[in-house]
PDB file of N, CA and C in Angstrom:
ATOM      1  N   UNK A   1       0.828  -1.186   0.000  1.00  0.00           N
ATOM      2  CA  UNK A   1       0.000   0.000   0.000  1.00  0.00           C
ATOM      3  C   UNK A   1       0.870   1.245   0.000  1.00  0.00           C
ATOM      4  N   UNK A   2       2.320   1.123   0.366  1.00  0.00           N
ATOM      5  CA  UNK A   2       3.150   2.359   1.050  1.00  0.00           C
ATOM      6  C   UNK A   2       3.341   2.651  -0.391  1.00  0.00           C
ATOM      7  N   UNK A   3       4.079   1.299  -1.495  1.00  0.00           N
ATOM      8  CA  UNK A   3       4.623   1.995  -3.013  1.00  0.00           C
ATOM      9  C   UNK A   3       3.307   2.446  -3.302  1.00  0.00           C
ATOM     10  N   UNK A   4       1.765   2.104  -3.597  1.00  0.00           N
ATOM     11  CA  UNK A   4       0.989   2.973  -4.354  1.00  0.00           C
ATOM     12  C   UNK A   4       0.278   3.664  -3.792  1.00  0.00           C
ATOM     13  N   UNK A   5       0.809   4.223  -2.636  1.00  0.00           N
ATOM     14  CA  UNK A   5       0.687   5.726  -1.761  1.00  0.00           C
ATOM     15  C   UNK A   5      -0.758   5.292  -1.985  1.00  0.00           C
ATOM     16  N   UNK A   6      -1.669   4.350  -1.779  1.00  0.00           N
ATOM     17  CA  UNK A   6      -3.115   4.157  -0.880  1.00  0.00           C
ATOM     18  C   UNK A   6      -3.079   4.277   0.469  1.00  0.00           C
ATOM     19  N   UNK A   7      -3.988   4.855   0.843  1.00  0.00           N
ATOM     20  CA  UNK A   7      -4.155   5.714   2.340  1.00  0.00           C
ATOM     21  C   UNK A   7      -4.786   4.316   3.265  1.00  0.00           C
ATOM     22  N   UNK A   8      -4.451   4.169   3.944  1.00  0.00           N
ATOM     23  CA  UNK A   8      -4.270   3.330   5.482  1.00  0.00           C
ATOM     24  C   UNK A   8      -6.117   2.850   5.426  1.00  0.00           C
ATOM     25  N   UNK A   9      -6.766   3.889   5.586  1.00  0.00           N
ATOM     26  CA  UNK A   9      -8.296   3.626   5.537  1.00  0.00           C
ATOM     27  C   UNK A   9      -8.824   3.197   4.396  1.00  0.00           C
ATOM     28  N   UNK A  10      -8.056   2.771   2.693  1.00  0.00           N
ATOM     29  CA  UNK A  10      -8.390   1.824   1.952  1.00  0.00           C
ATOM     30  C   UNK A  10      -7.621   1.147   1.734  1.00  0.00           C
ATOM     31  N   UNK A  11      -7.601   0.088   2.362  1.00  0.00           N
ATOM     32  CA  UNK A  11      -7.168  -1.178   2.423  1.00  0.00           C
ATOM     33  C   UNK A  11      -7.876  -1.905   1.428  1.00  0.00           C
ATOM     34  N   UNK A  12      -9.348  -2.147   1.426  1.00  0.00           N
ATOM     35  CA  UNK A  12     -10.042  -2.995   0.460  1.00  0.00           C
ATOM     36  C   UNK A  12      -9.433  -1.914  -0.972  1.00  0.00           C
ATOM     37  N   UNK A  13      -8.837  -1.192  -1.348  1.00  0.00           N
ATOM     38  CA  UNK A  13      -9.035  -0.970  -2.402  1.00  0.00           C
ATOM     39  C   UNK A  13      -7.553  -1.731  -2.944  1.00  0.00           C
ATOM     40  N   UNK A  14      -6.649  -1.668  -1.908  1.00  0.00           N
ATOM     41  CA  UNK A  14      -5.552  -2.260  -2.346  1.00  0.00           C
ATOM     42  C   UNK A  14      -5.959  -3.878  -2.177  1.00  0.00           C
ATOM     43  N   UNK A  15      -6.501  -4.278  -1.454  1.00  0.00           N
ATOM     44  CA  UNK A  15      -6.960  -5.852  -1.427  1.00  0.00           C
ATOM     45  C   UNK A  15      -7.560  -6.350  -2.638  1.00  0.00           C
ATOM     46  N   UNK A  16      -8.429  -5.467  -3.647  1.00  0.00           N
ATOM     47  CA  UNK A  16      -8.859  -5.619  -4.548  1.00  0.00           C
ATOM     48  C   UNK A  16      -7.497  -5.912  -6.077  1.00  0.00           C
ATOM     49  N   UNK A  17      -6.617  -4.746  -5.529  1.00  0.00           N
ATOM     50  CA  UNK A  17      -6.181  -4.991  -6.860  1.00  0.00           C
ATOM     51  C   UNK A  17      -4.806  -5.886  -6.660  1.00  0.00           C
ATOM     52  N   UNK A  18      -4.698  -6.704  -4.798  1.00  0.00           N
ATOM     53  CA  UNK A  18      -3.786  -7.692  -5.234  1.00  0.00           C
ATOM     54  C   UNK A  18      -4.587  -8.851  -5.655  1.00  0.00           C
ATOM     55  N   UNK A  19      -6.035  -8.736  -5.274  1.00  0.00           N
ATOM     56  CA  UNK A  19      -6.559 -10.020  -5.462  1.00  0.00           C
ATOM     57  C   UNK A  19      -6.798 -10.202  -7.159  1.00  0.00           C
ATOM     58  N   UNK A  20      -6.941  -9.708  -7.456  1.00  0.00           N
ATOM     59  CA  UNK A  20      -7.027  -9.285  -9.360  1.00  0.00           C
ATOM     60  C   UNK A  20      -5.748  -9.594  -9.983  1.00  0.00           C
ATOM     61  N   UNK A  21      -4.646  -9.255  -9.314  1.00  0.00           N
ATOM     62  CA  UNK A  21      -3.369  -9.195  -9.934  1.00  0.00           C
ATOM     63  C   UNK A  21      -2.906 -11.034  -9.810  1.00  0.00           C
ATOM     64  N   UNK A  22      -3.004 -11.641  -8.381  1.00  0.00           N
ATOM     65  CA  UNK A  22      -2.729 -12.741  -8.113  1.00  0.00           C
ATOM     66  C   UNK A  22      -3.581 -14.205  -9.050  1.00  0.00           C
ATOM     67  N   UNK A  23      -4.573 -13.325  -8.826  1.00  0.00           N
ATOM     68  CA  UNK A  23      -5.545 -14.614  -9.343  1.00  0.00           C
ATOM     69  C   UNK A  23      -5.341 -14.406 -10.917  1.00  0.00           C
ATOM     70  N   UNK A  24      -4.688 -13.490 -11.632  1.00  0.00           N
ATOM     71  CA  UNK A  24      -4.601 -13.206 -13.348  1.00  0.00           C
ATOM     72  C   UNK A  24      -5.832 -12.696 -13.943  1.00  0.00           C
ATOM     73  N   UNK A  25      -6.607 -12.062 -13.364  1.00  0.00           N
ATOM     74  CA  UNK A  25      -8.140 -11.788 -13.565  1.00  0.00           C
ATOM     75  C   UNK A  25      -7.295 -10.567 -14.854  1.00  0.00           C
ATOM     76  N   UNK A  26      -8.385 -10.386 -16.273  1.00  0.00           N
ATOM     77  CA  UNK A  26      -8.163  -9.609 -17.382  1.00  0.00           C
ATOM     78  C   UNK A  26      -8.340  -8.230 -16.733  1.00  0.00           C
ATOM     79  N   UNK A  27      -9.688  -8.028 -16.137  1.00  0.00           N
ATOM     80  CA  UNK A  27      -9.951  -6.484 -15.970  1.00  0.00           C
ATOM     81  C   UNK A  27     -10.599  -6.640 -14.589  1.00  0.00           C
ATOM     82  N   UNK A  28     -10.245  -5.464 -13.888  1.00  0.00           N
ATOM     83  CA  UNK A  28     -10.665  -4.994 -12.929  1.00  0.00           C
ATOM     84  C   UNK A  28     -11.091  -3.586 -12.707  1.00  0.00           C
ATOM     85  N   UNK A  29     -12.432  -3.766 -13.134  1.00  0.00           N
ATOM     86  CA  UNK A  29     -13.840  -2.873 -13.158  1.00  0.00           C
ATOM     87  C   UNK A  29     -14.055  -1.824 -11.920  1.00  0.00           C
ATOM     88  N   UNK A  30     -13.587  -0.775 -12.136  1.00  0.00           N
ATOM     89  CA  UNK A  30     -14.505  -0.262 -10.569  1.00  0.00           C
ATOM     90  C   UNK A  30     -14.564   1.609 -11.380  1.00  0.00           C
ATOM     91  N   UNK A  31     -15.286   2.046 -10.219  1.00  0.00           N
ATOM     92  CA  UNK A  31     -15.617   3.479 -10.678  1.00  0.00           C
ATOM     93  C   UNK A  31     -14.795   4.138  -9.266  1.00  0.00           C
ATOM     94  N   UNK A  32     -14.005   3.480  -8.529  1.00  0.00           N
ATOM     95  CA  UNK A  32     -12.901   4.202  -7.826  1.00  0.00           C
ATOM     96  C   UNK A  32     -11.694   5.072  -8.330  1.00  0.00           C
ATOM     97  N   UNK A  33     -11.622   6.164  -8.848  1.00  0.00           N
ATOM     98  CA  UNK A  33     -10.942   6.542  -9.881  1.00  0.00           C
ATOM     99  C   UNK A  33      -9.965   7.285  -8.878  1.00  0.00           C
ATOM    100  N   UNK A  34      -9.915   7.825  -7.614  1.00  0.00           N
ATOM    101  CA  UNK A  34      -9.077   7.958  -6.730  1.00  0.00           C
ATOM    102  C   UNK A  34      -7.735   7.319  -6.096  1.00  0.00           C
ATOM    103  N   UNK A  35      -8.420   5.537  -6.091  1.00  0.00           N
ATOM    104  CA  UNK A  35      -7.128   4.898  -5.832  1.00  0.00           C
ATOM    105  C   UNK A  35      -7.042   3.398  -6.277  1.00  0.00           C
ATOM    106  N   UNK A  36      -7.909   3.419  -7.294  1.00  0.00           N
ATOM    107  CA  UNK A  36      -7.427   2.036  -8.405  1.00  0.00           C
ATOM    108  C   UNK A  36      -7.185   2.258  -9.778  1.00  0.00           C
ATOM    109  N   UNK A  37      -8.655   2.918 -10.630  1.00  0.00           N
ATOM    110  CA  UNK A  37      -8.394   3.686 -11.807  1.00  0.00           C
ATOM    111  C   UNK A  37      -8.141   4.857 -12.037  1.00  0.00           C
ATOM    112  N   UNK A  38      -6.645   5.231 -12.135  1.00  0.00           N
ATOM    113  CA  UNK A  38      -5.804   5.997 -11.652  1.00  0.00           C
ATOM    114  C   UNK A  38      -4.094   5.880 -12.500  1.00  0.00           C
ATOM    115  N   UNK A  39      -4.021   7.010 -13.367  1.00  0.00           N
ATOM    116  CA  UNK A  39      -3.276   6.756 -13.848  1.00  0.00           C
ATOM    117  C   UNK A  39      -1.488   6.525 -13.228  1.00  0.00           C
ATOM    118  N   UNK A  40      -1.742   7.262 -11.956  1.00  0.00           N
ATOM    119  CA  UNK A  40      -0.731   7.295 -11.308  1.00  0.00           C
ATOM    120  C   UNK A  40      -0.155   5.617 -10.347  1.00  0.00           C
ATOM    121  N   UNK A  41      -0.869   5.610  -9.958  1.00  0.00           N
ATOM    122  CA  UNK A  41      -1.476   4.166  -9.384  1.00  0.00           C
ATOM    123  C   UNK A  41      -0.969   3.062 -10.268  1.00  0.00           C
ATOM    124  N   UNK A  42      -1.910   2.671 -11.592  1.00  0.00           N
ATOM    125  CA  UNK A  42      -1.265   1.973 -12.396  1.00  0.00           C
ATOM    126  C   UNK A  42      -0.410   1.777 -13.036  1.00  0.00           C
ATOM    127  N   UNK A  43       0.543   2.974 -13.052  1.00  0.00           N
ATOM    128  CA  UNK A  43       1.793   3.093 -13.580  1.00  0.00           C
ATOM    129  C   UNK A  43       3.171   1.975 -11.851  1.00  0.00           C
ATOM    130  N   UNK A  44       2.386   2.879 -11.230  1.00  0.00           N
ATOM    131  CA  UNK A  44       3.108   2.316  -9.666  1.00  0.00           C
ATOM    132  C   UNK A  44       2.886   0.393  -9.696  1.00  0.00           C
ATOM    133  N   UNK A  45       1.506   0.054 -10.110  1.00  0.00           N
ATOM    134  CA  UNK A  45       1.336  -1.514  -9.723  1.00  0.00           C
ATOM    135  C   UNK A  45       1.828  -1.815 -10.843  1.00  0.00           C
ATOM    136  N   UNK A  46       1.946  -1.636 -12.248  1.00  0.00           N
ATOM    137  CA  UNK A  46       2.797  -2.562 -12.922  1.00  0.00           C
ATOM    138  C   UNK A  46       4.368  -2.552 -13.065  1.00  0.00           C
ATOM    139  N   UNK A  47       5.324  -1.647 -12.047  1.00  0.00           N
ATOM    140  CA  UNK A  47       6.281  -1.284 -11.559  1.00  0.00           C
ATOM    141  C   UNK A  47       6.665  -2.684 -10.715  1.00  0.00           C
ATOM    142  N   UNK A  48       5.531  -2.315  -9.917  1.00  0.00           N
ATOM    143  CA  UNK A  48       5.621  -2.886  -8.500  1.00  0.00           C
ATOM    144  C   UNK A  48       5.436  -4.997  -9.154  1.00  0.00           C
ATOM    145  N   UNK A  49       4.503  -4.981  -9.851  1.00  0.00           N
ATOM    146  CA  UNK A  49       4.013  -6.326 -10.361  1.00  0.00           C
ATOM    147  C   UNK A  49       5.283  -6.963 -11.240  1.00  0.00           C
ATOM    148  N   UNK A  50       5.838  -6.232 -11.884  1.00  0.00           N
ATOM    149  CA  UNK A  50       6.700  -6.334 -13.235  1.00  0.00           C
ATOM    150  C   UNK A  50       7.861  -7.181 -12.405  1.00  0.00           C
ATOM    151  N   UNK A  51       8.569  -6.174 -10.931  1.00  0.00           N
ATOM    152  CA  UNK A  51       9.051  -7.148 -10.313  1.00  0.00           C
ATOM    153  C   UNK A  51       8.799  -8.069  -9.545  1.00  0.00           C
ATOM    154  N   UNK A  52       7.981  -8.515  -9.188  1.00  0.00           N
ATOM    155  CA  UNK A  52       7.559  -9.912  -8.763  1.00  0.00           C
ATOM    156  C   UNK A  52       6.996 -11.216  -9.322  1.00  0.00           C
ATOM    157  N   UNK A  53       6.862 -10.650 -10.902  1.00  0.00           N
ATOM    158  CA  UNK A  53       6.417 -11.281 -12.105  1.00  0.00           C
ATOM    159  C   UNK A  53       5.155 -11.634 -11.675  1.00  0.00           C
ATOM    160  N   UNK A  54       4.391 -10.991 -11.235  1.00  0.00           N
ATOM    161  CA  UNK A  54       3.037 -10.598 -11.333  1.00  0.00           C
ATOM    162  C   UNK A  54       1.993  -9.774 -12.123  1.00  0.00           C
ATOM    163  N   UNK A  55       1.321 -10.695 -12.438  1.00  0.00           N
ATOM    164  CA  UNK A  55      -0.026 -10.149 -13.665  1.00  0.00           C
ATOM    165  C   UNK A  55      -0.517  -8.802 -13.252  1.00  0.00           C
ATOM    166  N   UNK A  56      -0.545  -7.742 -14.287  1.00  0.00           N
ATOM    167  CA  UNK A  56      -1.314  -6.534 -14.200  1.00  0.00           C
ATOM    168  C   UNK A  56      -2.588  -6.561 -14.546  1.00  0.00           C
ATOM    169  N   UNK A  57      -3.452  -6.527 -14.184  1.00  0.00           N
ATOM    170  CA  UNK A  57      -4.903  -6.217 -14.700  1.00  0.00           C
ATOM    171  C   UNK A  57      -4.990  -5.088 -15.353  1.00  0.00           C
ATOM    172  N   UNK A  58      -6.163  -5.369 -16.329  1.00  0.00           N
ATOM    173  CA  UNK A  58      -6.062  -3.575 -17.045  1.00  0.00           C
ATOM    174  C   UNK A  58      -7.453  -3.098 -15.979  1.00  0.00           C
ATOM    175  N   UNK A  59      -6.807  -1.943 -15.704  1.00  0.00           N
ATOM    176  CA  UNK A  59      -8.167  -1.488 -14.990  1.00  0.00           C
ATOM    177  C   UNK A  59      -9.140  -0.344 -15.466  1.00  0.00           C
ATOM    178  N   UNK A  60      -9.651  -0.263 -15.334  1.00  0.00           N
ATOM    179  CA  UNK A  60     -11.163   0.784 -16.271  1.00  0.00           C
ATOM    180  C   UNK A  60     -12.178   0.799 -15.317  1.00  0.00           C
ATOM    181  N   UNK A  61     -12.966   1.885 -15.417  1.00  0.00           N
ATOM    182  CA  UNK A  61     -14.581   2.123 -15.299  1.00  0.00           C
ATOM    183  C   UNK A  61     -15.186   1.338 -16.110  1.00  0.00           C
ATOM    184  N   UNK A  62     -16.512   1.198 -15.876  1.00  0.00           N
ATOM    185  CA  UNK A  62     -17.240   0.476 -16.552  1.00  0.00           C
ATOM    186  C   UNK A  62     -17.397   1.098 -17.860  1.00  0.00           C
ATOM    187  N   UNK A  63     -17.014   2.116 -18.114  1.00  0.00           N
ATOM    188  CA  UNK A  63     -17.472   2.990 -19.425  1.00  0.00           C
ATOM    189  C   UNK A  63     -16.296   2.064 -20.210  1.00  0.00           C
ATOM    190  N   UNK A  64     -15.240   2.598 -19.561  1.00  0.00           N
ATOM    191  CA  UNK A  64     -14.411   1.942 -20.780  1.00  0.00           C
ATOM    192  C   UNK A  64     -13.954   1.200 -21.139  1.00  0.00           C
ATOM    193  N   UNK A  65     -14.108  -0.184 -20.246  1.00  0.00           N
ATOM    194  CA  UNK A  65     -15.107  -1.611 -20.505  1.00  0.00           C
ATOM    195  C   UNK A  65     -15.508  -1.524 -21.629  1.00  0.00           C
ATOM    196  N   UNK A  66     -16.848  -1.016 -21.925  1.00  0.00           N
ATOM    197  CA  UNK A  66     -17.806  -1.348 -22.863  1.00  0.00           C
ATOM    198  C   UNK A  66     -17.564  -0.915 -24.270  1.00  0.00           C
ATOM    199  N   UNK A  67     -15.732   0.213 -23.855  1.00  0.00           N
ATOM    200  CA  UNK A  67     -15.419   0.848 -24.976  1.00  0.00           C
ATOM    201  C   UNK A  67     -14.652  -0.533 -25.802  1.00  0.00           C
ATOM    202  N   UNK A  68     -14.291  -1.735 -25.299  1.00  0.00           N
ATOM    203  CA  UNK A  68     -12.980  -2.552 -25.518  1.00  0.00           C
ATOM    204  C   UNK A  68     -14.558  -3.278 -26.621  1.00  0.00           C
TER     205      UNK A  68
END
């Protein structure tokens, strides 16, 4: 949570995107644009993933989901 500077009181948001990352899930959907879909963020977890050879999820809103 400390590398993608998520704040102490979201925990589930970082729980979400190790559980997405671990399990190899394609996309991980949310309209949290504060501290998952987030360009800053996702630049940090596939940093962070790249070395542990861990799967990145692409993450999006539902909008742009429906754009793919």
């Amino acid at each position: 949570m400390e590398q993608l500077e998520i704040p102490e009181k979201s925990t589930r948001d970082a729980i979400h995107i190790a559980v997405a990352s671990v399990h190899n899930i394609d996309y991980l959907v949310t309209w949290n644009c504060a501290h998952i879909a987030n360009a800053e963020v996702v630049k940090k977890l596939m940093k962070i993933n790249n070395s542990f050879r861990v799967h990145t999820p692409i993450i999006c809103t539902p909008e742009e989901l429906m754009e793919v």
